[in-house]
C-alpha atoms as a PDB file:
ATOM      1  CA  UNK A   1      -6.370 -40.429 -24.388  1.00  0.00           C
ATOM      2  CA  UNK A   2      -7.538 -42.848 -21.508  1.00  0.00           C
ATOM      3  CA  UNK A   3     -10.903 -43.114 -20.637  1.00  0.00           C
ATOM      4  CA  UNK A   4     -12.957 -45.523 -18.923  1.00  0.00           C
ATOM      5  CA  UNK A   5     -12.788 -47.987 -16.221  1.00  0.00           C
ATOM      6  CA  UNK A   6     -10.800 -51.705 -16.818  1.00  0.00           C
ATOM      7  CA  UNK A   7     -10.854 -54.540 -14.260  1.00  0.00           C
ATOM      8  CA  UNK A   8      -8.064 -56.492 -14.047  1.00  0.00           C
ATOM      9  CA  UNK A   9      -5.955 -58.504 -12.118  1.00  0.00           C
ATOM     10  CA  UNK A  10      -2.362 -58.177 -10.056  1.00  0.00           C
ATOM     11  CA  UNK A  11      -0.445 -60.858 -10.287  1.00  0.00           C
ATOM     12  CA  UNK A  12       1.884 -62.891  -7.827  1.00  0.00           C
ATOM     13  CA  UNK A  13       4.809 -61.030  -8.742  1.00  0.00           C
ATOM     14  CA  UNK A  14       3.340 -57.562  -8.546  1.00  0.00           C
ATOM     15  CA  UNK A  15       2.207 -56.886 -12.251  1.00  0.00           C
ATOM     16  CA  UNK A  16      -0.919 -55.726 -14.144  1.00  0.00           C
ATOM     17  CA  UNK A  17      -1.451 -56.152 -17.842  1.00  0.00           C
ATOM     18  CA  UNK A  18      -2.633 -52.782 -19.390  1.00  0.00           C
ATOM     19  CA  UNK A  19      -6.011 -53.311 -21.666  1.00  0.00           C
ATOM     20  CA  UNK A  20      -4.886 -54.139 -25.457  1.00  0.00           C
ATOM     21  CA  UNK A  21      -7.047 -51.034 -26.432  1.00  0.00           C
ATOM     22  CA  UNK A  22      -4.016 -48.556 -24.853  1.00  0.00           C
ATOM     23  CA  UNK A  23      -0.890 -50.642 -25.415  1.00  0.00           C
ATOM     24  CA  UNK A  24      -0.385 -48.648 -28.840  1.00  0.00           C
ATOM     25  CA  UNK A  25      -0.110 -45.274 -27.757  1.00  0.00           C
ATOM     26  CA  UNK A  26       1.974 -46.171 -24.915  1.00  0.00           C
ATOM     27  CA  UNK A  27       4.407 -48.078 -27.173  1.00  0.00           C
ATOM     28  CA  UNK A  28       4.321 -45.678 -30.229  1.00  0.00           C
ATOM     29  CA  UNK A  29       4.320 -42.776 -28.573  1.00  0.00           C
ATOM     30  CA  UNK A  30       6.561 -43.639 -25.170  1.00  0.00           C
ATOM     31  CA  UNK A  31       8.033 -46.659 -26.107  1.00  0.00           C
ATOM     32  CA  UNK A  32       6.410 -48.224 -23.363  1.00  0.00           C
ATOM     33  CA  UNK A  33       7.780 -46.310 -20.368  1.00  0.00           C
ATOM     34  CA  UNK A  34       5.749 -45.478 -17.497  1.00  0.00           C
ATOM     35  CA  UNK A  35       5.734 -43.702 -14.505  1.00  0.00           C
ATOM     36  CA  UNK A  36       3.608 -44.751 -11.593  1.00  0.00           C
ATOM     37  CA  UNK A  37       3.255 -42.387  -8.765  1.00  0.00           C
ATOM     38  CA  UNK A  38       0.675 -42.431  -5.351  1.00  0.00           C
ATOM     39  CA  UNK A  39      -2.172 -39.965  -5.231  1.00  0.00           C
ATOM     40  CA  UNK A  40      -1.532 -37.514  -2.275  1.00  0.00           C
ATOM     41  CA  UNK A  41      -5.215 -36.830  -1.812  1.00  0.00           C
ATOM     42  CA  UNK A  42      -6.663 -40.714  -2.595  1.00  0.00           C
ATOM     43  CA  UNK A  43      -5.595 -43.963  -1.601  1.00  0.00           C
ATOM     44  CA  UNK A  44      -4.643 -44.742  -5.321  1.00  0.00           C
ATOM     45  CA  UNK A  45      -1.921 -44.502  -8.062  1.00  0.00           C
ATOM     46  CA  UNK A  46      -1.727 -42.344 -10.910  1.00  0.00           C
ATOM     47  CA  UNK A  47       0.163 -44.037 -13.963  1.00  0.00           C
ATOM     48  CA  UNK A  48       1.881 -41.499 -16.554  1.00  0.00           C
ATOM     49  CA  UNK A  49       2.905 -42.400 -20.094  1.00  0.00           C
ATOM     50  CA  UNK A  50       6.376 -40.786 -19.719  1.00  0.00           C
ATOM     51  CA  UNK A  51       5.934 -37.761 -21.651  1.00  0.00           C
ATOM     52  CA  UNK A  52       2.619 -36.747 -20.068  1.00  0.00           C
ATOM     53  CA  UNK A  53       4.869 -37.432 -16.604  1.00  0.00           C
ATOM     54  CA  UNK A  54       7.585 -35.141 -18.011  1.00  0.00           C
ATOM     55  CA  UNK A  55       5.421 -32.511 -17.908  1.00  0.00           C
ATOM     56  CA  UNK A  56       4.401 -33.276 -14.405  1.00  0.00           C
ATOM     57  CA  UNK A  57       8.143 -33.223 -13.447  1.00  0.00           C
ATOM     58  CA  UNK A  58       8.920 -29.670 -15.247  1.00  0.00           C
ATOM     59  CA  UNK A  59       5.781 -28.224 -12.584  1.00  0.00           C
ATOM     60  CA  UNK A  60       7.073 -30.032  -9.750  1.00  0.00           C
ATOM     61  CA  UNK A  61      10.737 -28.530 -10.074  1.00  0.00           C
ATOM     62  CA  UNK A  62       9.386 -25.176 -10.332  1.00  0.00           C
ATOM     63  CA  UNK A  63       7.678 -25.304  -6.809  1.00  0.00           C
ATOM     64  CA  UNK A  64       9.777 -23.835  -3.767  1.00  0.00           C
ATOM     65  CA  UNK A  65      12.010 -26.174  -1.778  1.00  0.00           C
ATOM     66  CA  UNK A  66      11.768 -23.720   1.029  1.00  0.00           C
ATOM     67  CA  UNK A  67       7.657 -23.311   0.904  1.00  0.00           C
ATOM     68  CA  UNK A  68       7.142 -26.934   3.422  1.00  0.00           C
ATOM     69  CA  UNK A  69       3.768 -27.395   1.673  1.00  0.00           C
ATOM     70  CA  UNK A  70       5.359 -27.606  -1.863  1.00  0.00           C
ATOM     71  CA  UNK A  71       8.582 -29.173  -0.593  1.00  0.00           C
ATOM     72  CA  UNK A  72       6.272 -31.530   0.850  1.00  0.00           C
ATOM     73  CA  UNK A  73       4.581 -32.436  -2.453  1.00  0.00           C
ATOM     74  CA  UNK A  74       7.655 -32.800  -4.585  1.00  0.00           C
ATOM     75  CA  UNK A  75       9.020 -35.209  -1.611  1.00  0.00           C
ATOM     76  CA  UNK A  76       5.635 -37.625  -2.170  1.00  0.00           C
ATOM     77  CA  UNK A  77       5.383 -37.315  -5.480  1.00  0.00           C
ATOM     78  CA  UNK A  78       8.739 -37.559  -6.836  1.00  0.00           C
ATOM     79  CA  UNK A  79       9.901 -39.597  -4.183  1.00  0.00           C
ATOM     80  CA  UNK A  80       7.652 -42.666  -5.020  1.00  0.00           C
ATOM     81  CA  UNK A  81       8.020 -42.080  -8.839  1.00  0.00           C
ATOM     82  CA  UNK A  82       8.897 -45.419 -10.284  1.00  0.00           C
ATOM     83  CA  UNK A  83       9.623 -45.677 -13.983  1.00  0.00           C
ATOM     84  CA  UNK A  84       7.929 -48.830 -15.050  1.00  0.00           C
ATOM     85  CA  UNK A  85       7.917 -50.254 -18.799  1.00  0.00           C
ATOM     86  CA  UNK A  86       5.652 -52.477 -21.029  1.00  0.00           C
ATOM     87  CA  UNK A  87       6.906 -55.980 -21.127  1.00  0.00           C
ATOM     88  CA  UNK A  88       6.374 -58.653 -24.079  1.00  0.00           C
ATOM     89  CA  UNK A  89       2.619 -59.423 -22.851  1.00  0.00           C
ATOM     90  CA  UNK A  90       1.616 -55.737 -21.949  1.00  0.00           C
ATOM     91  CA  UNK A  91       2.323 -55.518 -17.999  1.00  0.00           C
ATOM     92  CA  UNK A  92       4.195 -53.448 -15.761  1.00  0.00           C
ATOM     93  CA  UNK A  93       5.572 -53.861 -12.435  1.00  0.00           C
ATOM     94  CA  UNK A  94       4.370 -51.790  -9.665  1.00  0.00           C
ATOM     95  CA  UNK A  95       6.210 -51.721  -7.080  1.00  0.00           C
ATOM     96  CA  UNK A  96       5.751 -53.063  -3.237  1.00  0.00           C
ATOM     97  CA  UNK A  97       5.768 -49.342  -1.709  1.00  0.00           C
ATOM     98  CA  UNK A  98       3.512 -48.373  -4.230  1.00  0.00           C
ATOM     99  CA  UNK A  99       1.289 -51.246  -3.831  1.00  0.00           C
ATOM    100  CA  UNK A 100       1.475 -51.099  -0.019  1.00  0.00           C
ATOM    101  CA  UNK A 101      -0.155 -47.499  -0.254  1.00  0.00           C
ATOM    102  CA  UNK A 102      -2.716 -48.031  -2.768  1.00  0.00           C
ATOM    103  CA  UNK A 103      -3.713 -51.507  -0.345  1.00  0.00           C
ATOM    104  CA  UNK A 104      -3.614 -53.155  -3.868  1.00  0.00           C
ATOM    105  CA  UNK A 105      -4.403 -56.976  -4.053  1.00  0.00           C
ATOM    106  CA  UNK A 106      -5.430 -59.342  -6.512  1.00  0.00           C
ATOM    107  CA  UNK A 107      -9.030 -57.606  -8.035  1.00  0.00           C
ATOM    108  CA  UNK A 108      -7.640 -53.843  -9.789  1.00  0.00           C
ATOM    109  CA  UNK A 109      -9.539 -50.774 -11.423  1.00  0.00           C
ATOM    110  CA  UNK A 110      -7.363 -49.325 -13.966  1.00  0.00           C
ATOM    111  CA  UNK A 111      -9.702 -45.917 -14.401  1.00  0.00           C
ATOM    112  CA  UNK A 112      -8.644 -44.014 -17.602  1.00  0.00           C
ATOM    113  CA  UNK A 113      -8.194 -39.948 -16.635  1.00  0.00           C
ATOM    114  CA  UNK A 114      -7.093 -38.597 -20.076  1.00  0.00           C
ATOM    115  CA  UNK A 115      -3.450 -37.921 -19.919  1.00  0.00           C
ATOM    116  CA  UNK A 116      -3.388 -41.024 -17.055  1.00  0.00           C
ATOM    117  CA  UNK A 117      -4.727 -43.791 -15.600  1.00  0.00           C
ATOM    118  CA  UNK A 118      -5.464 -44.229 -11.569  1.00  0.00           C
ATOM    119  CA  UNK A 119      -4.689 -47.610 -10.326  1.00  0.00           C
ATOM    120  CA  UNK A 120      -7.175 -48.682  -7.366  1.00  0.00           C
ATOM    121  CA  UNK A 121      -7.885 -51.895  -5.263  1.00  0.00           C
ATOM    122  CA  UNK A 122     -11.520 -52.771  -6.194  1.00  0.00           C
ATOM    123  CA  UNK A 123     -13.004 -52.576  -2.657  1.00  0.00           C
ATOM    124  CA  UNK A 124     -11.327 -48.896  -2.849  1.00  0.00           C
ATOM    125  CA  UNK A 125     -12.532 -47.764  -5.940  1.00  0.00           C
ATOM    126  CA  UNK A 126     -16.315 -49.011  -5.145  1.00  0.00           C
ATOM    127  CA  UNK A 127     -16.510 -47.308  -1.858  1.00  0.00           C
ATOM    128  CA  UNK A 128     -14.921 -43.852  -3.489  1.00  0.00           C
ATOM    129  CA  UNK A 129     -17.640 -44.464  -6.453  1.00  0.00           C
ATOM    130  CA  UNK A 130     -20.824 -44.356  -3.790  1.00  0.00           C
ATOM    131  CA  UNK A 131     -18.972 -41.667  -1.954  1.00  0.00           C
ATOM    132  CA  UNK A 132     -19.313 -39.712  -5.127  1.00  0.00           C
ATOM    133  CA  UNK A 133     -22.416 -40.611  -6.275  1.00  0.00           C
ATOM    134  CA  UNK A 134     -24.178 -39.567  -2.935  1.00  0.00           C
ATOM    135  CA  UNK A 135     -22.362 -36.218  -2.696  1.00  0.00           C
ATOM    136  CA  UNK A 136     -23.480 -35.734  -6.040  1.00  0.00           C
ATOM    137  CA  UNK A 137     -27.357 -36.624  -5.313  1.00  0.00           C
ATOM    138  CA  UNK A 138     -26.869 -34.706  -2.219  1.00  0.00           C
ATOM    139  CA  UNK A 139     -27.175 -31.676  -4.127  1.00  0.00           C
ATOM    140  CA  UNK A 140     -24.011 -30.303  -1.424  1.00  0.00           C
ATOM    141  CA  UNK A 141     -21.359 -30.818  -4.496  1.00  0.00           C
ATOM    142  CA  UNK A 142     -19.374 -27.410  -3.967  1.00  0.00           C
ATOM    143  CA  UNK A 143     -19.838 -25.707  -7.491  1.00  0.00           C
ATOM    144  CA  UNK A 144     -16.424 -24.302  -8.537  1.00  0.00           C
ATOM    145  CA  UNK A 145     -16.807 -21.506 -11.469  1.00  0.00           C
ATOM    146  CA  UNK A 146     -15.371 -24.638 -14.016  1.00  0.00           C
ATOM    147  CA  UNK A 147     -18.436 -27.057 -12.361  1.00  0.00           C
ATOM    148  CA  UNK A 148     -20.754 -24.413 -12.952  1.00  0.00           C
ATOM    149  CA  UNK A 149     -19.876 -23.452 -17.001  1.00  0.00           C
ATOM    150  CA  UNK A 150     -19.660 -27.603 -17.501  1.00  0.00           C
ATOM    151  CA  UNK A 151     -22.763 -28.756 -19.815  1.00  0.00           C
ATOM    152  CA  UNK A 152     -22.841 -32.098 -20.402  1.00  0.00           C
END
């Protein structure tokens, strides 16, 4: 399980290290293989451990190629997949399409989501953090049924 919020840093040639507290799991359980996607509704990446992205990819080939909204999420989604792996010191290489949509530079967030992590560019992640916050204080968060049974 991820959880939690990492800085870190990309490096000239396109690579993050992943935190020493997750390395582990990825390489017991997935022998280090990734699979970094883009985020159809944010400007960020979602990073699977390959099993948990197996799962994704079983869904995804049961939607309708003839249904444009569902043809039009397997085309995203599957189309920027890009298997990645753990090298020697713990980094994987994302690559410059993926980058390029996520505006990634030098300062990261690596945000832990459970079964994944989203990648975002700092400046990104801050603004979408006070976006969230204030709807929240707002009081105009929509309350879906699953919101509403939450206690926390």
């Amino acid at each position: 399980m991820f959880r939690g919020a990492s800085a870190v840093n990309l490096d000239t040639k396109g690579r993050i290290a992943i935190p020493t507290r997750y390395r582990p799991e990825i390489l017991e359980t997935n022998q280090g293989k990734m699979v970094c996607t883009v985020d159809i509704r944010q400007p960020c990446l979602l990073l699977y451990p390959l099993e948990q992205w197996e799962i994704i990819e079983q869904r995804l080939s049961k939607l309708s190629n003839f249904n444009p909204a569902e043809r039009s999420l397997q085309r995203v989604m599957l189309g920027y997949a890009t298997e990645c792996e753990l090298d020697s010191s713990g980094r994987i290489l994302i690559s410059a399409p993926l980058r390029q949509h996520a505006k990634l530079e030098k300062s990261i967030m690596l945000v832990g989501q459970l079964n994944k992590f989203e990648i975002w560019s700092e400046s990104e992640w801050q603004a979408q953090i006070e976006k969230d916050m204030a709807l929240a204080a707002s009081g105009q968060l929509t309350m879906s049924e699953a919101l509403s049974a939450l206690s926390l």
